[in-house]
Protein backbone atom coordinates (compact mmCIF):
# COMPACT_ATOMS: atom_id res chain seq x y z
CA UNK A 1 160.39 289.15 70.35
CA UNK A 2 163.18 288.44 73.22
CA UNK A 3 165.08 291.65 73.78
CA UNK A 4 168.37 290.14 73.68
CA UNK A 5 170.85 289.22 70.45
CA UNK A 6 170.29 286.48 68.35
CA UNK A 7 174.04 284.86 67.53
CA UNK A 8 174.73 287.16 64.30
CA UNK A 9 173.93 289.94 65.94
CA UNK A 10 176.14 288.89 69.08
CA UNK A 11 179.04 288.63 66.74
CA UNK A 12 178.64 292.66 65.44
CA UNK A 13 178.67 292.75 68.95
CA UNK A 14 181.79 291.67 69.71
CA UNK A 15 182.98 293.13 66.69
CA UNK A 16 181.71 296.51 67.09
CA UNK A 17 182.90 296.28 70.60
CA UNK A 18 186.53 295.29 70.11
CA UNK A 19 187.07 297.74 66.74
CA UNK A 20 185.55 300.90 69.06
CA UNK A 21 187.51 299.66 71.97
CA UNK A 22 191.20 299.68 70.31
CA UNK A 23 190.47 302.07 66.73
CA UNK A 24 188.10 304.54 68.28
CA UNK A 25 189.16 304.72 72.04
CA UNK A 26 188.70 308.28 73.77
CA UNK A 27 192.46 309.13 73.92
CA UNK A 28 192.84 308.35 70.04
CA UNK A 29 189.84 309.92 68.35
CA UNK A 30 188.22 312.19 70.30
CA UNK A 31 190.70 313.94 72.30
CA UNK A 32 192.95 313.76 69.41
CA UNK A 33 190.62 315.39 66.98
CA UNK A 34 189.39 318.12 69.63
CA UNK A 35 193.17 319.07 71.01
CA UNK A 36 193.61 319.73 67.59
CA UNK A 37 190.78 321.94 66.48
CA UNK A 38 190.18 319.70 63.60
CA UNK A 39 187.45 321.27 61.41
CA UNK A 40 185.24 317.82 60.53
CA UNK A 41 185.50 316.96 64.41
CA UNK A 42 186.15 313.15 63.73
CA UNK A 43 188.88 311.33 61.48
CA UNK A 44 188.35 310.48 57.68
CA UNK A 45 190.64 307.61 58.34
CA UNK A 46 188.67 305.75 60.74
CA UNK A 47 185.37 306.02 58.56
CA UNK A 48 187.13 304.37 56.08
CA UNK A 49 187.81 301.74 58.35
CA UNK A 50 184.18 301.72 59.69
CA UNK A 51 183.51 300.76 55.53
CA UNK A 52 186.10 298.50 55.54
CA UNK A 53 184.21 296.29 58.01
CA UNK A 54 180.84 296.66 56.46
CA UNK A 55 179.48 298.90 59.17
CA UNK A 56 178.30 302.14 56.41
CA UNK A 57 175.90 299.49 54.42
CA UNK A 58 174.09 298.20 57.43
CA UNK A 59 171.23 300.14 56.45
CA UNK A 60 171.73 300.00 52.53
CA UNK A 61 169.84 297.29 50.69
CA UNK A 62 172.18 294.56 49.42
CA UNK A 63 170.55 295.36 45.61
CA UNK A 64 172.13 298.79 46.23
CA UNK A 65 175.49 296.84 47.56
CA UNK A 66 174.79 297.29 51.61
CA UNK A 67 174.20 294.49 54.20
CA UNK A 68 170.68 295.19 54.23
CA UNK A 69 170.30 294.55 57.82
CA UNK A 70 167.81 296.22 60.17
CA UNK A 71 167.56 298.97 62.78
CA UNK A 72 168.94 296.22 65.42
CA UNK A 73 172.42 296.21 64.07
CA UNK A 74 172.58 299.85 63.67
CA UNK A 75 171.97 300.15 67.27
CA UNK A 76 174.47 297.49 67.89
CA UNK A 77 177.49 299.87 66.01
CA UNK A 78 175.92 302.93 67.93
CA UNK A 79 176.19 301.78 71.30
CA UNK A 80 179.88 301.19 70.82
CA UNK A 81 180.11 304.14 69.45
CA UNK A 82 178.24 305.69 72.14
CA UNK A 83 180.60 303.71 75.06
CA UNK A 84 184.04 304.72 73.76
CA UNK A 85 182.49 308.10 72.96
CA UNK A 86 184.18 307.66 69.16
CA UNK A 87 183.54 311.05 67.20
CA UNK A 88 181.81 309.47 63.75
CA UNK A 89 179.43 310.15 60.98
CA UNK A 90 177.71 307.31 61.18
CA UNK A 91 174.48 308.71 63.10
CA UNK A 92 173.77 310.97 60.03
CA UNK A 93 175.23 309.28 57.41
CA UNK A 94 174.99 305.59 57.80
CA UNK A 95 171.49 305.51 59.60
CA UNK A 96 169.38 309.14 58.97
CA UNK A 97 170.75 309.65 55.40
CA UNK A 98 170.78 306.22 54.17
CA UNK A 99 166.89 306.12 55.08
CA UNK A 100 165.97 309.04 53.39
CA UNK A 101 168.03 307.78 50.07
CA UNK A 102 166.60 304.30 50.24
CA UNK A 103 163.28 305.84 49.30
CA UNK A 104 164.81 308.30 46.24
CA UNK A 105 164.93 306.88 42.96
CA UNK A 106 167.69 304.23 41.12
CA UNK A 107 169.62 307.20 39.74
CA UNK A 108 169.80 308.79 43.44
CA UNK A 109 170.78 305.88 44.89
CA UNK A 110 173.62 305.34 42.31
CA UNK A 111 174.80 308.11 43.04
CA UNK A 112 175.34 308.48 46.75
CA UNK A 113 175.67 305.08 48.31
CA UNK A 114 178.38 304.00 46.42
CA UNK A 115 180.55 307.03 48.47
CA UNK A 116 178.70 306.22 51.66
CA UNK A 117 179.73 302.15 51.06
CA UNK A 118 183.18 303.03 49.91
CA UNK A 119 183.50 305.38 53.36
CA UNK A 120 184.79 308.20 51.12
CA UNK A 121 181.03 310.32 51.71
CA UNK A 122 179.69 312.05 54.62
CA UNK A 123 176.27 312.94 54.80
CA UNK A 124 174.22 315.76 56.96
CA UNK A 125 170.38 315.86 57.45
CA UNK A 126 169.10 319.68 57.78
CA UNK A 127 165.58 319.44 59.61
CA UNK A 128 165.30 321.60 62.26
CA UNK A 129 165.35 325.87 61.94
CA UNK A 130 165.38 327.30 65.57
CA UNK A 131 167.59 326.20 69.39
CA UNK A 132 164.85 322.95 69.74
CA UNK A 133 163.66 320.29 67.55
CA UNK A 134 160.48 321.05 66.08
CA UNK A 135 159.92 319.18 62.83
CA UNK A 136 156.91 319.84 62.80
CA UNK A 137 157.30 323.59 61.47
CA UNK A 138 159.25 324.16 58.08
CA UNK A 139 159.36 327.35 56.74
CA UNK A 140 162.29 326.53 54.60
CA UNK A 141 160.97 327.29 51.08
CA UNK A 142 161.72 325.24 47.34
CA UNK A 143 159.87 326.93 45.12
CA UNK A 144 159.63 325.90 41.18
CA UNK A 145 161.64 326.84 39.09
CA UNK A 146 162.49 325.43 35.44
CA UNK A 147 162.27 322.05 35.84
CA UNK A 148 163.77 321.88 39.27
CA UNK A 149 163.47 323.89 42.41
CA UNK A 150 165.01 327.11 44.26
CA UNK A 151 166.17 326.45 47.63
CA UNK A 152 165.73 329.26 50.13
CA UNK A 153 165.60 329.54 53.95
CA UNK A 154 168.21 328.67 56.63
CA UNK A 155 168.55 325.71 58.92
CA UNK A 156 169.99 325.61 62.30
CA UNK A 157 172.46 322.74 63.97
CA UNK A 158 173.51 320.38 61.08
CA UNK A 159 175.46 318.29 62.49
CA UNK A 160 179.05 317.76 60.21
CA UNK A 161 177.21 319.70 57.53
CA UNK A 162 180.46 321.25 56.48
CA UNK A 163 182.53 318.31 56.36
CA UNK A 164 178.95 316.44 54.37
CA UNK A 165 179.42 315.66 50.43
CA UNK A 166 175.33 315.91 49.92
CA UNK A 167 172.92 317.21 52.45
CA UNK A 168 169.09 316.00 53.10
CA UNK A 169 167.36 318.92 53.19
CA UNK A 170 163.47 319.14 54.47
CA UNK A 171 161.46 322.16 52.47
CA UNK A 172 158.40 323.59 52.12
CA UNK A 173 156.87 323.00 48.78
CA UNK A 174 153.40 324.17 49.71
CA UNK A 175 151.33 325.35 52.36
CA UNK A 176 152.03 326.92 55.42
CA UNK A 177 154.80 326.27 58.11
CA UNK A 178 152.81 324.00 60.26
CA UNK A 179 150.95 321.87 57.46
CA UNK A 180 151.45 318.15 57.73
CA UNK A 181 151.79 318.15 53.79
CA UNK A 182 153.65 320.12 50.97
CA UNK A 183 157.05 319.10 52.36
CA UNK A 184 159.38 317.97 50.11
CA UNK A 185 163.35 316.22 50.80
CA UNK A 186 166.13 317.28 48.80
CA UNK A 187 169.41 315.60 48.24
CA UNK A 188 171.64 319.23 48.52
CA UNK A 189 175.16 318.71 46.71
CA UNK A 190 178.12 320.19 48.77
CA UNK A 191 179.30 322.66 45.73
CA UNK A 192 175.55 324.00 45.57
CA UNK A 193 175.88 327.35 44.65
CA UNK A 194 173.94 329.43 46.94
CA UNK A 195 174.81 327.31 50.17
CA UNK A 196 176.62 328.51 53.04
CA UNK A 197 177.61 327.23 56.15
CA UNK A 198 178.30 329.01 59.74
CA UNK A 199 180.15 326.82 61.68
CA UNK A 200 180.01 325.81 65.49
CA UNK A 201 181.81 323.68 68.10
CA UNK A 202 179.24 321.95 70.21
CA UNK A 203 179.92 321.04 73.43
CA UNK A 204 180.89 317.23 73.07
CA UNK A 205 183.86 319.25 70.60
CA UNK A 206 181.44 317.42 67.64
CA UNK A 207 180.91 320.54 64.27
CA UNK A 208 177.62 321.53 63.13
CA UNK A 209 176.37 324.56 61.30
CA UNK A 210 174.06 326.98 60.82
CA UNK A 211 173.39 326.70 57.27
CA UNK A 212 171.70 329.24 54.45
CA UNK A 213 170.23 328.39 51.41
CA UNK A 214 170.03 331.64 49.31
CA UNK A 215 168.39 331.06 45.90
CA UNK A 216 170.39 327.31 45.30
CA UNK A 217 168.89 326.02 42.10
CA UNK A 218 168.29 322.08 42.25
CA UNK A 219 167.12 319.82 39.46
CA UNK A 220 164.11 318.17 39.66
CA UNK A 221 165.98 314.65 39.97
CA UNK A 222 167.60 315.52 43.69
CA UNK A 223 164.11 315.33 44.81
CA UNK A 224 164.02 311.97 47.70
CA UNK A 225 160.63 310.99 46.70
CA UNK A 226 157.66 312.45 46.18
CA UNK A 227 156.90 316.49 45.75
CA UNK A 228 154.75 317.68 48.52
CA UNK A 229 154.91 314.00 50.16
CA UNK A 230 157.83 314.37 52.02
CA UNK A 231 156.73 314.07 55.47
CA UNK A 232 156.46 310.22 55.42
CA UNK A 233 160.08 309.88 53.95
CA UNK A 234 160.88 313.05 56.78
CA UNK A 235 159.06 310.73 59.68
CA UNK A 236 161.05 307.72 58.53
CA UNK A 237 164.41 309.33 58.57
CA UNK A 238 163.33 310.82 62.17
CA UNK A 239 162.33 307.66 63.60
CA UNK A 240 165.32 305.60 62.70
CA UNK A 241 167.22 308.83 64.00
CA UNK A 242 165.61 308.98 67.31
CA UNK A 243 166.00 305.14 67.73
CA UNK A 244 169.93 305.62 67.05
CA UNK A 245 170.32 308.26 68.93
CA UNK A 246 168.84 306.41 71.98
CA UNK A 247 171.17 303.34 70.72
CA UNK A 248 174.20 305.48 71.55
CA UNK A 249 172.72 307.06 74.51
CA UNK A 250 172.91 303.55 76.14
CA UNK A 251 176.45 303.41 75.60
CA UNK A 252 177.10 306.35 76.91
CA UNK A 253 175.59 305.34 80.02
CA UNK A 254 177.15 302.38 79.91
CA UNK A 255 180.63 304.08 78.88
CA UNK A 256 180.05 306.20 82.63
CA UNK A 257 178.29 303.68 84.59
CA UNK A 258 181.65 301.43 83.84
CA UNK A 259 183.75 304.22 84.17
CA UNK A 260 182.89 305.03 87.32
CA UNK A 261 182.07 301.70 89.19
CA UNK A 262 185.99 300.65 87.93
CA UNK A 263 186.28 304.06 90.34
CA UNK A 264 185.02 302.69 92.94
CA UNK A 265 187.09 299.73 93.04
CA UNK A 266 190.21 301.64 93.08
CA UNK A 267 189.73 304.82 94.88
CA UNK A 268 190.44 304.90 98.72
CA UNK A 269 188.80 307.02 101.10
CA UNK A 270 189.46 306.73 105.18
CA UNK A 271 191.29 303.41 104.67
CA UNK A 272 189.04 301.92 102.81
CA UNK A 273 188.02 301.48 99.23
CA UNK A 274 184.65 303.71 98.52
CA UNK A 275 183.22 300.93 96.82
CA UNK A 276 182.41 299.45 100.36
CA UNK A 277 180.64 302.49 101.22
CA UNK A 278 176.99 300.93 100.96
CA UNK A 279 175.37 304.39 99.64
CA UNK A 280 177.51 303.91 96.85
CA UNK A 281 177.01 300.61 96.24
CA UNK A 282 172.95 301.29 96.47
CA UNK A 283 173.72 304.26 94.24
CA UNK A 284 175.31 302.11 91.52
CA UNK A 285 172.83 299.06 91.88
CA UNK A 286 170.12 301.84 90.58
CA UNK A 287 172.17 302.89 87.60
CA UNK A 288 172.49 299.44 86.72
CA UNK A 289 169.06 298.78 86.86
CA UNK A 290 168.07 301.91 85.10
CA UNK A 291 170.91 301.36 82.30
CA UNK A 292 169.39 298.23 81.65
CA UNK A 293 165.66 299.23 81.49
CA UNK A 294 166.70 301.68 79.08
CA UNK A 295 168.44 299.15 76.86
CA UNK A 296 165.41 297.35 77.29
CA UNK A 297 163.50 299.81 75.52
CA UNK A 298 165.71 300.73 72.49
CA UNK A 299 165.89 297.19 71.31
CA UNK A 300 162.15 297.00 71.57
CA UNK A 301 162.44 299.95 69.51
CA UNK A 302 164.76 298.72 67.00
CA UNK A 303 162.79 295.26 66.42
CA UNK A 304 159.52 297.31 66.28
CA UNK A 305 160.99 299.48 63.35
CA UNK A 306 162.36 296.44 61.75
CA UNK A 307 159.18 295.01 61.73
CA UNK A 308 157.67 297.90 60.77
CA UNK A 309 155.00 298.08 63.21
CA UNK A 310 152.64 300.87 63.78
CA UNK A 311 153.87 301.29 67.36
CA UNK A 312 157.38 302.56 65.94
CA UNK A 313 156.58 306.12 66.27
CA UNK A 314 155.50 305.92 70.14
CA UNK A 315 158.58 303.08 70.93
CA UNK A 316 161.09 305.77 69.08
CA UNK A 317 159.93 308.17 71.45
CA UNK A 318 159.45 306.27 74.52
CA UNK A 319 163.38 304.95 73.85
CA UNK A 320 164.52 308.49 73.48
CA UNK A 321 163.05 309.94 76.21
CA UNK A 322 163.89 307.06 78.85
CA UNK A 323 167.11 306.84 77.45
CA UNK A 324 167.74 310.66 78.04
CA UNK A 325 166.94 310.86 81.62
CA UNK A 326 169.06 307.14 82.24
CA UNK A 327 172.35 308.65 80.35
CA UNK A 328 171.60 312.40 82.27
CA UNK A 329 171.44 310.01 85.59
CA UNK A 330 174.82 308.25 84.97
CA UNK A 331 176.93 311.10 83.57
CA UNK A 332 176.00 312.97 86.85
CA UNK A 333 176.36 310.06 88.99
CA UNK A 334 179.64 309.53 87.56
CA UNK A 335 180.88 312.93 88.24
CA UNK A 336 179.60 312.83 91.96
CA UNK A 337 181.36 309.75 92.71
CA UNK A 338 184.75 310.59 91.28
CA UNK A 339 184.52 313.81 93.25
CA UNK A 340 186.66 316.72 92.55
CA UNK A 341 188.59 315.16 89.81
CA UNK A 342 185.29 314.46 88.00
CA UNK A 343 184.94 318.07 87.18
CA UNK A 344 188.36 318.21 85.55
CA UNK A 345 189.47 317.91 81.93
CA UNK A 346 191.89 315.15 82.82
CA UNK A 347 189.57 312.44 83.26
CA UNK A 348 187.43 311.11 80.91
CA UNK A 349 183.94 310.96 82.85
CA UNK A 350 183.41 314.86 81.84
CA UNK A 351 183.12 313.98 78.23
CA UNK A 352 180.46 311.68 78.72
CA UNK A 353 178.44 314.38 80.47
CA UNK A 354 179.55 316.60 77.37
CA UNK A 355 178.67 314.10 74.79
CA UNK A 356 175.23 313.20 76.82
CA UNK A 357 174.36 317.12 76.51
CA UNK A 358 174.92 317.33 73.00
CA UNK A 359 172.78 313.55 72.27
CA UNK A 360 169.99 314.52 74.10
CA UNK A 361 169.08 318.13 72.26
CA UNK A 362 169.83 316.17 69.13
CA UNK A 363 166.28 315.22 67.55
CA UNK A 364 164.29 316.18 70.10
CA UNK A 365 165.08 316.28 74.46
CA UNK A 366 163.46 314.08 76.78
CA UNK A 367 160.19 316.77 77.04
CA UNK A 368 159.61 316.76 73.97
CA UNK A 369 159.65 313.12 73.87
CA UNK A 370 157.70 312.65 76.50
CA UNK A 371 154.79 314.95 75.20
CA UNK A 372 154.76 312.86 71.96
CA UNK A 373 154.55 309.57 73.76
CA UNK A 374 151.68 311.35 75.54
CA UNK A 375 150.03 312.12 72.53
CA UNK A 376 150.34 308.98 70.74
CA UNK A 377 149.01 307.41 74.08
CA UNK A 378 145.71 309.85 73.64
CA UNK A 379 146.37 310.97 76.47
């Protein structure tokens, strides 16, 4: 497969690219949002908008009323996203919620999508329970009860779960913490009695919450597939997560690397413009490079989780990781080259470093990463 856009997909490009660029520029969204402490951390507004042009259903099937496009044009959205740094929920919503639903049944379906299509739903996805990403423990507990379930346990760093209208929950429906089965997905209403949230700024000015499930009583139909076989639907949600999160990593390396060779070009230093300065110029030349291998590697990604190859798992993780260490490079790169000013809230190049932080804790850091890709090696 080439790892470059086939014509329909260069068009979302240059759709995506032009509707971040003007509707969900830096100045407008985020530091709009942020300067105002606004609870949700991003504008209902513009989600509507991001509906309006299709962009919620790329991952819905079209019998459910979506595009039903692939992993490929996800990643094409997120990397605009990513570039203009444009505070959204279409990570969670659009790409890790709308894969858990599309394996829950008709009547689940019917009755989140159409909010997700229409732009008037957020979703969250509640997964992890400690300060890192390890899905691989859930002590989260749903135990029976009637003929549905009773939610109890706590999960740490959902991202816009206050703001979210429904909530994918990962419990324990058996077993121990560590077991690969007896996990279970829940679709969580927001008015769930039971449910609270703790609220937190992260630093990128994004919301998430530490969230506690004390006794919420669920009916048996807001199971997302199977009792006790949740951790295929869990691995599927994490894998088109991971690839989407690398998707926007890339364009926030881009978004910097940009950024800061536009610097370059303008900024003088002893009579001369620092671009000329050949250390910078070899400096930039590797980001390039390395911005591009990375892109490299999260298309790969995409098309191998479109095609729904066996190698998903490992490419998910090989994107993420590589991607991590490329945007970490360019964020500080870009600070180091604008100097002084880089370190102020003024210009923009610190909330790509901020934004980079946040992205690369989310689902997993570029360790953990590593030590799957490792593992999946047999290494």
């Amino acid at each position: 497969m080439p790892l470059y856009y086939d014509e329909d997909q260069a068009m979302l490009a240059d759709t995506a690219s032009q509707f971040m660029a003007e509707e969900g520029a830096i100045a407008k969204q985020l530091r709009h949002w942020r300067d105002r402490d606004c609870k949700d951390g991003f504008g209902h507004e513009l989600w509507k908008q991001f509906a309006e042009l299709g962009f919620t259903g790329i991952l819905v099937g079209e019998d459910d009323g979506g595009l039903g496009m692939g992993h490929v044009e996800a990643g094409i959205v997120l990397e605009e996203i990513g570039r203009n740094l444009t505070p959204s929920p279409f990570l969670n919503s659009a790409v890790l919620a709308a894969t858990a639903l599309s394996e829950g049944s008709e009547d689940l379906r019917g009755r989140y999508l159409p909010g997700l299509l229409s732009g008037e739903s957020v979703f969250a996805v509640a997964v992890d329970e400690g300060a890192k990403h390890r899905p691989e423990r859930v002590a989260c507990k749903a135990e029976k009860s009637g003929n549905g379930f009773k939610l109890s346990g706590r999960k740490d760093f959902v991202v816009q779960g206050a703001s979210a209208d429904m909530i994918v929950v990962a419990a324990r429906t058996s077993g121990s913490d560590a077991d690969e089965d007896g996990l279970t997905l829940f679709a969580v209403p927001k008015d769930a009695a039971g449910m609270s949230h703790d609220a937190v700024r992260l630093v990128d000015s994004s919301m998430a919450t530490h969230t506690t499930f004390d006794g919420v009583e669920l009916d048996g139909d807001a199971v997302i597939g199977e009792v006790d076989g949740g951790r295929a639907v869990l691995n599927k949600l994490l894998m088109a997560g991971r690839v989407g999160a690398a998707a926007e990593g890339v364009g926030v390396a881009r978004g910097a690397m940009d950024m800061t060779v536009e610097y370059l070009k303008q900024r003088k230093q002893f009579g001369k413009l620092i671009g000329e300065f050949q250390a910078l110029q070899h400096r930039a030349a590797h980001l390039y490079s390395e911005v591009e291998i990375a892109r490299a590697a999260v298309i790969k990604a995409q098309q191998l989780l479109d095609a729904g190859s066996e190698k998903s798992d490992l490419m998910a993780s090989v994107a993420k990781a590589k991607v991590a260490k490329t945007a970490g490079l360019a964020v500080r790169e870009g600070v180091q080259m604008h100097g002084g000013i880089g370190m102020t809230d003024e210009y923009d190049i610190g909330l790509y470093m901020k934004r980079d932080r946040a992205l690369q804790e989310f689902l997993g850091d570029q360790y953990y990463h590593a030590g799957r890709v490792a593992e999946l090696s047999g290494y």
